[in-house]
Protein backbone atom coordinates (compact mmCIF):
# COMPACT_ATOMS: atom_id res chain seq x y z
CA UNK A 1 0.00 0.00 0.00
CA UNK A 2 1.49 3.90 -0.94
CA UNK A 3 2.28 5.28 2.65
CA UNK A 4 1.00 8.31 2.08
CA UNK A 5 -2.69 6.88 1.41
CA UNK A 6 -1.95 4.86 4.71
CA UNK A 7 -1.26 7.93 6.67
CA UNK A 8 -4.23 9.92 5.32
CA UNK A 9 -6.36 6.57 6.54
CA UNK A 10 -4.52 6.59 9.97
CA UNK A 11 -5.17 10.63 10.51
CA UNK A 12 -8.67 9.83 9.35
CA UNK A 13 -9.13 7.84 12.43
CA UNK A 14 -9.25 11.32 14.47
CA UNK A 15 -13.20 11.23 13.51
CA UNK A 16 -13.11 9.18 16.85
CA UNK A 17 -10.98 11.15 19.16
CA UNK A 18 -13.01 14.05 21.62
CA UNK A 19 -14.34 17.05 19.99
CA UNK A 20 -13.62 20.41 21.51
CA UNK A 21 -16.19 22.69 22.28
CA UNK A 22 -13.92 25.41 20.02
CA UNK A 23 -10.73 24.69 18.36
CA UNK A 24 -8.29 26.54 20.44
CA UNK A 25 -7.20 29.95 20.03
CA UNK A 26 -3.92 31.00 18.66
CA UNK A 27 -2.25 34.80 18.61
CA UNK A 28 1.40 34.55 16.38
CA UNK A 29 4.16 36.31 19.08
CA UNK A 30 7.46 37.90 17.93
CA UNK A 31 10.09 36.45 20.23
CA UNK A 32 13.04 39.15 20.52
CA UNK A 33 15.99 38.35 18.38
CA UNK A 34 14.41 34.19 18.04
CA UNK A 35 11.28 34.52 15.50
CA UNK A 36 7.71 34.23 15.11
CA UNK A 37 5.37 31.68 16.62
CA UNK A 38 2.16 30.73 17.53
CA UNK A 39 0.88 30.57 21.53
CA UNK A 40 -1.90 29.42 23.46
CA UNK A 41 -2.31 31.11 26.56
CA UNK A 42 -5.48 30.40 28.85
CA UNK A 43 -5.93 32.59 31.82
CA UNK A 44 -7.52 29.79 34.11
CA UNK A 45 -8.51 30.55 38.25
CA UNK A 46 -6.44 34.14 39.89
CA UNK A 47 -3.43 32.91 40.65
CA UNK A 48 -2.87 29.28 39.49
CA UNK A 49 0.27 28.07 38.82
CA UNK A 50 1.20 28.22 35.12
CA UNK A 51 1.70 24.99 33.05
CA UNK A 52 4.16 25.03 29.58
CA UNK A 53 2.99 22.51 27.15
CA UNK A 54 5.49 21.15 24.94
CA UNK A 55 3.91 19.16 22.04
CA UNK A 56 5.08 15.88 20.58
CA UNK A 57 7.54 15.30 16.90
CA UNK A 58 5.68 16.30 14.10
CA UNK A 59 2.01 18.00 15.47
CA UNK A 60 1.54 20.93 16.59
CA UNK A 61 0.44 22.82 20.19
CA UNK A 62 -3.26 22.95 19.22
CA UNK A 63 -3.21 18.91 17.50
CA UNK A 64 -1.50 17.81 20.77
CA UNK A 65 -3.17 19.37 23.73
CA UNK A 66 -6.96 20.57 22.13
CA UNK A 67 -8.30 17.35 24.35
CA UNK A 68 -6.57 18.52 27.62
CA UNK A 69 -6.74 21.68 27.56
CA UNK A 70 -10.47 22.59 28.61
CA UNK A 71 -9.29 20.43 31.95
CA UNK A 72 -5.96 22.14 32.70
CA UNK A 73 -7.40 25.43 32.38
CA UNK A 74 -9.67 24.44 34.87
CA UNK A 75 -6.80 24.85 37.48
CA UNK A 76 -4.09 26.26 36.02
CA UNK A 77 -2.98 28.98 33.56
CA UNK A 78 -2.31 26.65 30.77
CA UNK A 79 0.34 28.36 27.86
CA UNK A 80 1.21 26.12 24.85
CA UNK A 81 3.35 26.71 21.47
CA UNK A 82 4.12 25.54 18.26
CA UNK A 83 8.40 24.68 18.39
CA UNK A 84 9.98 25.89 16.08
CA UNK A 85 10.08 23.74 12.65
CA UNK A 86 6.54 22.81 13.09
CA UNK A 87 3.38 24.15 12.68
CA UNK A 88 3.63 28.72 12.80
CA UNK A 89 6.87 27.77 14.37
CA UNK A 90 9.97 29.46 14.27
CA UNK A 91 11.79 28.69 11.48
CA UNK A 92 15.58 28.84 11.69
CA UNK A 93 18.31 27.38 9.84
CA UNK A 94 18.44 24.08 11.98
CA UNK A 95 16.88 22.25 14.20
CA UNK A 96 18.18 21.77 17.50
CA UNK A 97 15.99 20.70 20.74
CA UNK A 98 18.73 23.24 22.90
CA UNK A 99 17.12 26.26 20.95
CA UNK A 100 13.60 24.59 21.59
CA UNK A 101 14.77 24.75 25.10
CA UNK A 102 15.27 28.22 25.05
CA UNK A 103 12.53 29.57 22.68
CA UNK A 104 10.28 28.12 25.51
CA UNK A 105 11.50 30.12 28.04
CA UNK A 106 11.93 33.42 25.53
CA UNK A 107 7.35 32.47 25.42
CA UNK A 108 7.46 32.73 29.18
CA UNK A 109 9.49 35.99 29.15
CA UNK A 110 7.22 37.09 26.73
CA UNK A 111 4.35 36.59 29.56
CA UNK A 112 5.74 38.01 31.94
CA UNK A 113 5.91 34.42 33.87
CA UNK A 114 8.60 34.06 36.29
CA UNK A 115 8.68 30.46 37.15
CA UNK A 116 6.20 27.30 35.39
CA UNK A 117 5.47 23.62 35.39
CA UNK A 118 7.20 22.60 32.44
CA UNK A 119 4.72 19.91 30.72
CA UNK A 120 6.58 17.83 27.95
CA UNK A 121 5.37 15.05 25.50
CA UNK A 122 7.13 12.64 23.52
CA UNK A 123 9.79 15.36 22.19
CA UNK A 124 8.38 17.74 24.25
CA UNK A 125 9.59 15.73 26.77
CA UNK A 126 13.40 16.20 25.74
CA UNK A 127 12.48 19.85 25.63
CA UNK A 128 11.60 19.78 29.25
CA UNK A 129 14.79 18.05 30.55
CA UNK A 130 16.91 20.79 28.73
CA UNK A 131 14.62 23.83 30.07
CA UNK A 132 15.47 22.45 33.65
CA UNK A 133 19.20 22.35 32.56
CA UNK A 134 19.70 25.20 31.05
CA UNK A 135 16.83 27.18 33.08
CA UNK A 136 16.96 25.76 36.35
CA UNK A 137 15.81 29.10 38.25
CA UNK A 138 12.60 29.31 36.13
CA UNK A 139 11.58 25.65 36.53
CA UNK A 140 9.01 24.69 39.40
CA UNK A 141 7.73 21.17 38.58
CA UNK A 142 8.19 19.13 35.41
CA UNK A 143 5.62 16.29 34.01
CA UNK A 144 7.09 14.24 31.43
CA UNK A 145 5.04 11.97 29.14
CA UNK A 146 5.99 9.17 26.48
CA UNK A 147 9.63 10.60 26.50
CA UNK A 148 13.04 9.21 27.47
CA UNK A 149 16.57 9.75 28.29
CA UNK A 150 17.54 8.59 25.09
CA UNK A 151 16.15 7.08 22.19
CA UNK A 152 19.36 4.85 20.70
CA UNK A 153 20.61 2.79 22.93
CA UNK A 154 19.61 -0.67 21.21
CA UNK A 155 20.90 -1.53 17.88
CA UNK A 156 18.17 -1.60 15.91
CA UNK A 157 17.51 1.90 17.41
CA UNK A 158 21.02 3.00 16.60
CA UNK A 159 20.61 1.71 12.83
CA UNK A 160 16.63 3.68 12.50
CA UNK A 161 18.60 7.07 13.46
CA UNK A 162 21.99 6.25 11.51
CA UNK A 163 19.32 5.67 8.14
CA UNK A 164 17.25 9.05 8.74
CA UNK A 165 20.68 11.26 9.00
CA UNK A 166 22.30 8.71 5.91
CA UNK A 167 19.45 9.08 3.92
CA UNK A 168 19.10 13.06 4.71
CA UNK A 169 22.43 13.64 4.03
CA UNK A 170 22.54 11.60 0.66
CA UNK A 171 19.71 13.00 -1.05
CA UNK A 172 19.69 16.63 0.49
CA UNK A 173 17.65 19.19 -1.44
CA UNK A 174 16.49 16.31 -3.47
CA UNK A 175 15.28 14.30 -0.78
CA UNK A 176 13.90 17.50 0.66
CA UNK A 177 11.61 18.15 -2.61
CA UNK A 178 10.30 14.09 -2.50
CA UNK A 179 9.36 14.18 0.92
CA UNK A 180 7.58 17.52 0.77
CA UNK A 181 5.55 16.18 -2.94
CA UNK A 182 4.84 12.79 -0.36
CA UNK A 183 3.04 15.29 2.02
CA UNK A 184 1.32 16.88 -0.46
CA UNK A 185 0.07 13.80 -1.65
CA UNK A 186 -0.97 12.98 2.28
CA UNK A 187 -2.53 16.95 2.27
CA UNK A 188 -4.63 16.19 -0.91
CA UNK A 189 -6.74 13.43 1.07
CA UNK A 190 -8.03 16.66 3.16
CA UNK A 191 -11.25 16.88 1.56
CA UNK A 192 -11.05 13.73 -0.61
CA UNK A 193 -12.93 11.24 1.94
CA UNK A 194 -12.34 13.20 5.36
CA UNK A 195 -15.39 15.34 5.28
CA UNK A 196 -16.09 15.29 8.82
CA UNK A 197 -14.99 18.97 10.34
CA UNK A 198 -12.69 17.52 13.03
CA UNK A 199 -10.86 15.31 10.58
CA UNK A 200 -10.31 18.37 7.94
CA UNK A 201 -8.95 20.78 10.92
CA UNK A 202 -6.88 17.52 12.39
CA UNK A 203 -5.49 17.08 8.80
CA UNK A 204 -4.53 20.86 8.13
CA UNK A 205 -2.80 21.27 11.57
CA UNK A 206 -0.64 18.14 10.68
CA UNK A 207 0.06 19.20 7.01
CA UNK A 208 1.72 22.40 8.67
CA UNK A 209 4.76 20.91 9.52
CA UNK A 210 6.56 19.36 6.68
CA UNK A 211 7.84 16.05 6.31
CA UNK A 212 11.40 17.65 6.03
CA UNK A 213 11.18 19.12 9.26
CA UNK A 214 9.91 15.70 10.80
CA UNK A 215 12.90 13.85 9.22
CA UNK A 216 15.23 16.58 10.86
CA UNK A 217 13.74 16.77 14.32
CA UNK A 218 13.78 12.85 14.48
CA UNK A 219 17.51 12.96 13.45
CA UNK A 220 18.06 15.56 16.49
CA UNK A 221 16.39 13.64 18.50
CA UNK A 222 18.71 10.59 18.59
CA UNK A 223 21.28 12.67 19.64
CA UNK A 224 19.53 13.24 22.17
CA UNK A 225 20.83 11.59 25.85
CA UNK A 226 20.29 12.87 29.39
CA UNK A 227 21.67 9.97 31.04
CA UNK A 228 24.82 11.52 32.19
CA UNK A 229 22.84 14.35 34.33
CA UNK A 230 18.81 13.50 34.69
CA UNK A 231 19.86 12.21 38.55
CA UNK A 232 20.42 15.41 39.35
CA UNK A 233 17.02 17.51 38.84
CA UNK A 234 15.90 18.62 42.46
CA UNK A 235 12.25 19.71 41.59
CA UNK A 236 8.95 17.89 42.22
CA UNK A 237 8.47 15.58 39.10
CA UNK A 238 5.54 13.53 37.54
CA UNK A 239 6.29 11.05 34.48
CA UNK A 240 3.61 9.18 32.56
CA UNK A 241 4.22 6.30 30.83
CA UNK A 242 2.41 4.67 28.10
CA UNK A 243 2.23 0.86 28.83
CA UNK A 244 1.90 0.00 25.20
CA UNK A 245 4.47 2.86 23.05
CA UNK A 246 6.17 1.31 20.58
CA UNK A 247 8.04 4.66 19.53
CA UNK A 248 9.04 5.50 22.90
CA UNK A 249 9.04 2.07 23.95
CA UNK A 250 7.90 1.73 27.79
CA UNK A 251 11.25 0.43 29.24
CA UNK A 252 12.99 3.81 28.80
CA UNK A 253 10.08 5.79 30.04
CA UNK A 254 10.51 3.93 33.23
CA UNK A 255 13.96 3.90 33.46
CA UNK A 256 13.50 7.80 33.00
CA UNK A 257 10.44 7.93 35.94
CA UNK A 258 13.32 5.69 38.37
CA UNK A 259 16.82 8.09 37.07
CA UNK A 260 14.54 10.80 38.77
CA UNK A 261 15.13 11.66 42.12
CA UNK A 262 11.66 11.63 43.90
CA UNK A 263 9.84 11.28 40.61
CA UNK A 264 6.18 9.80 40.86
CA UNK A 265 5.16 7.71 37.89
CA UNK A 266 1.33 7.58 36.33
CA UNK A 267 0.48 4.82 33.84
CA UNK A 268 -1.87 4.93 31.08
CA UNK A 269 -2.65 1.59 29.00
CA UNK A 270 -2.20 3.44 25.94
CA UNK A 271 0.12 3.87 22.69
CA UNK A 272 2.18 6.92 21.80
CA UNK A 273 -0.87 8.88 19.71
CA UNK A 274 -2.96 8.73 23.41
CA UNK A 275 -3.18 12.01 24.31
CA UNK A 276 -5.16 12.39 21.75
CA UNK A 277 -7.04 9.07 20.82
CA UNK A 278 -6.70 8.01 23.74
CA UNK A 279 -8.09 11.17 25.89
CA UNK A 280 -10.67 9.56 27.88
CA UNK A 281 -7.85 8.09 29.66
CA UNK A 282 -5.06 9.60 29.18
CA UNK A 283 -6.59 13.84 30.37
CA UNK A 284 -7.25 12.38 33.66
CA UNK A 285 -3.93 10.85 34.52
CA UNK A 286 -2.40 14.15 32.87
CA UNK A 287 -4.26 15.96 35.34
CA UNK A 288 -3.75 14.06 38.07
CA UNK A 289 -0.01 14.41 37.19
CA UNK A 290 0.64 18.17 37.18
CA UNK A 291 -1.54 18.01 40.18
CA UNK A 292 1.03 15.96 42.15
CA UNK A 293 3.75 18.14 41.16
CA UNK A 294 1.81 21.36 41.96
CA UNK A 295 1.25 19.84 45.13
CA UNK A 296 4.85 18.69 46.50
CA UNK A 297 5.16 22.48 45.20
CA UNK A 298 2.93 23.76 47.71
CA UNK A 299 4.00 21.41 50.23
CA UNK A 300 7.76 22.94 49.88
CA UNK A 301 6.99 26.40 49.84
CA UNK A 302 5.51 27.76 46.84
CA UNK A 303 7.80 30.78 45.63
């Protein structure tokens, strides 16, 4: 079967994941001397404690969060961006998750917000662990979902990363045009057979980020590794792990939750796409997760 017409049938299976009530709101941001991007930022209760989403390889802030969002901002102040490469993300020439790191906190600058719980996904999740290394003064609480310390360590992980960067490297521009005509191809299904409304946003919010930029940011994040100094974080931490990843396969997320000093794991019988279609299960346990870490936050002495 053509991948593309596989991935347009796989995206089509959004039809089934919750509707919001509104697609969220978005206001494009000029960081000082980074770029352009695109932020959520809901208000929630005087005085909550502010949460940073950081959205998974390859979607975007609104395609990752739109379930949990309504529920967060329950609580919380709840501010979310597209990284840069994807989506109304900066765009730069490279990619590199230390820059991600730092646009996050240029958002929260931005905002005026002083210190946040850092909430990371998948790459997201990377993202978090360098915000508390290179940002450690602005960094309450992290939660860390479906991520890792590294992503290589096996061989046949070693070879999937050495192919992406061979295969990038090889083809270059060339490569660069084929991918971006295979998402088009993926794109054109966006009103062929998808009619239903959720489907068609889903589909144009995934479309924003190129294939390209996927390739690259999965490249970056093999290099990836923060084994040599994850034992030292010091702040209240929550990490959820999916019982049934196969990307971020569940062994590393737990050998993440147990490098953590003090970390408190939540599991959710789900596979790497659950935080979207599988909300019903996975919004709870998110919630419950930045609720712990707010918590042990209070308990210590809330700044």
């Amino acid at each position: 079967m053509d991948w593309t017409l596989w991935a347009g049938k796989a995206l089509g299976r959004l039809v089934t994941a919750p509707r919001p009530a509104t697609v969220p709101t978005t206001r494009l941001v000029e960081l000082p001397g980074r770029g352009t991007t695109s932020v959520i930022d809901l208000p929630g209760p005087p005085d909550a404690q502010t949460l940073v989403l950081l959205h998974a390889l390859g979607t975007t802030a609104r395609l990752s969060w739109y379930p949990s969002l309504e529920t967060l901002a329950e609580r919380y102040r709840v501010v979310a961006f597209d990284q840069r490469w994807h989506g109304s993300g900066i765009r730069s020439r490279e990619f590199r998750l230390v820059d991600c790191a730092d646009d996050a906190v240029a958002v929260a600058d931005l905002l005026g917000l002083d210190r946040f719980v850092v909430v990371g996904y998948s790459m997201g999740g990377a993202v978090a662990q360098l915000i508390w290394r290179r940002h450690r003064s602005r960094v309450a609480g992290l939660v860390l979902a479906a991520t890792a310390r590294n992503y290589r360590g096996k061989v046949g992980e070693r070879l999937w990363f050495q192919l992406t960067r061979a295969s990038m490297a090889r083809f270059g521009g060339h490569a660069h045009g084929r991918v971006e005509q295979l998402g088009t191809r993926v794109a054109a299904l966006d009103g062929n057979g998808y009619q239903d409304e959720l489907s068609r946003w889903a589909m144009r919010e995934f479309r924003s980020t190129s294939v390209w930029s996927m390739l690259a940011a999965l490249d970056e994040l093999g290099r990836f590794d923060s084994s040599a100094w994850i034992r030292r974080v010091d702040i209240p931490t929550s990490v959820i792990v999916m019982t049934r990843d196969r990307f971020v396969p569940t062994r590393r997320q737990r050998s993440l939750a147990a490098a953590i000093p003090g970390a408190i794991s939540f599991d959710v019988a789900g596979h790497h796409a659950a935080l979207v279609l599988g909300a019903d299960e996975f919004v709870p346990v998110l919630r419950a997760a930045c609720d712990s870490v707010v918590r042990r936050i209070d308990q210590a002495g809330r700044p």
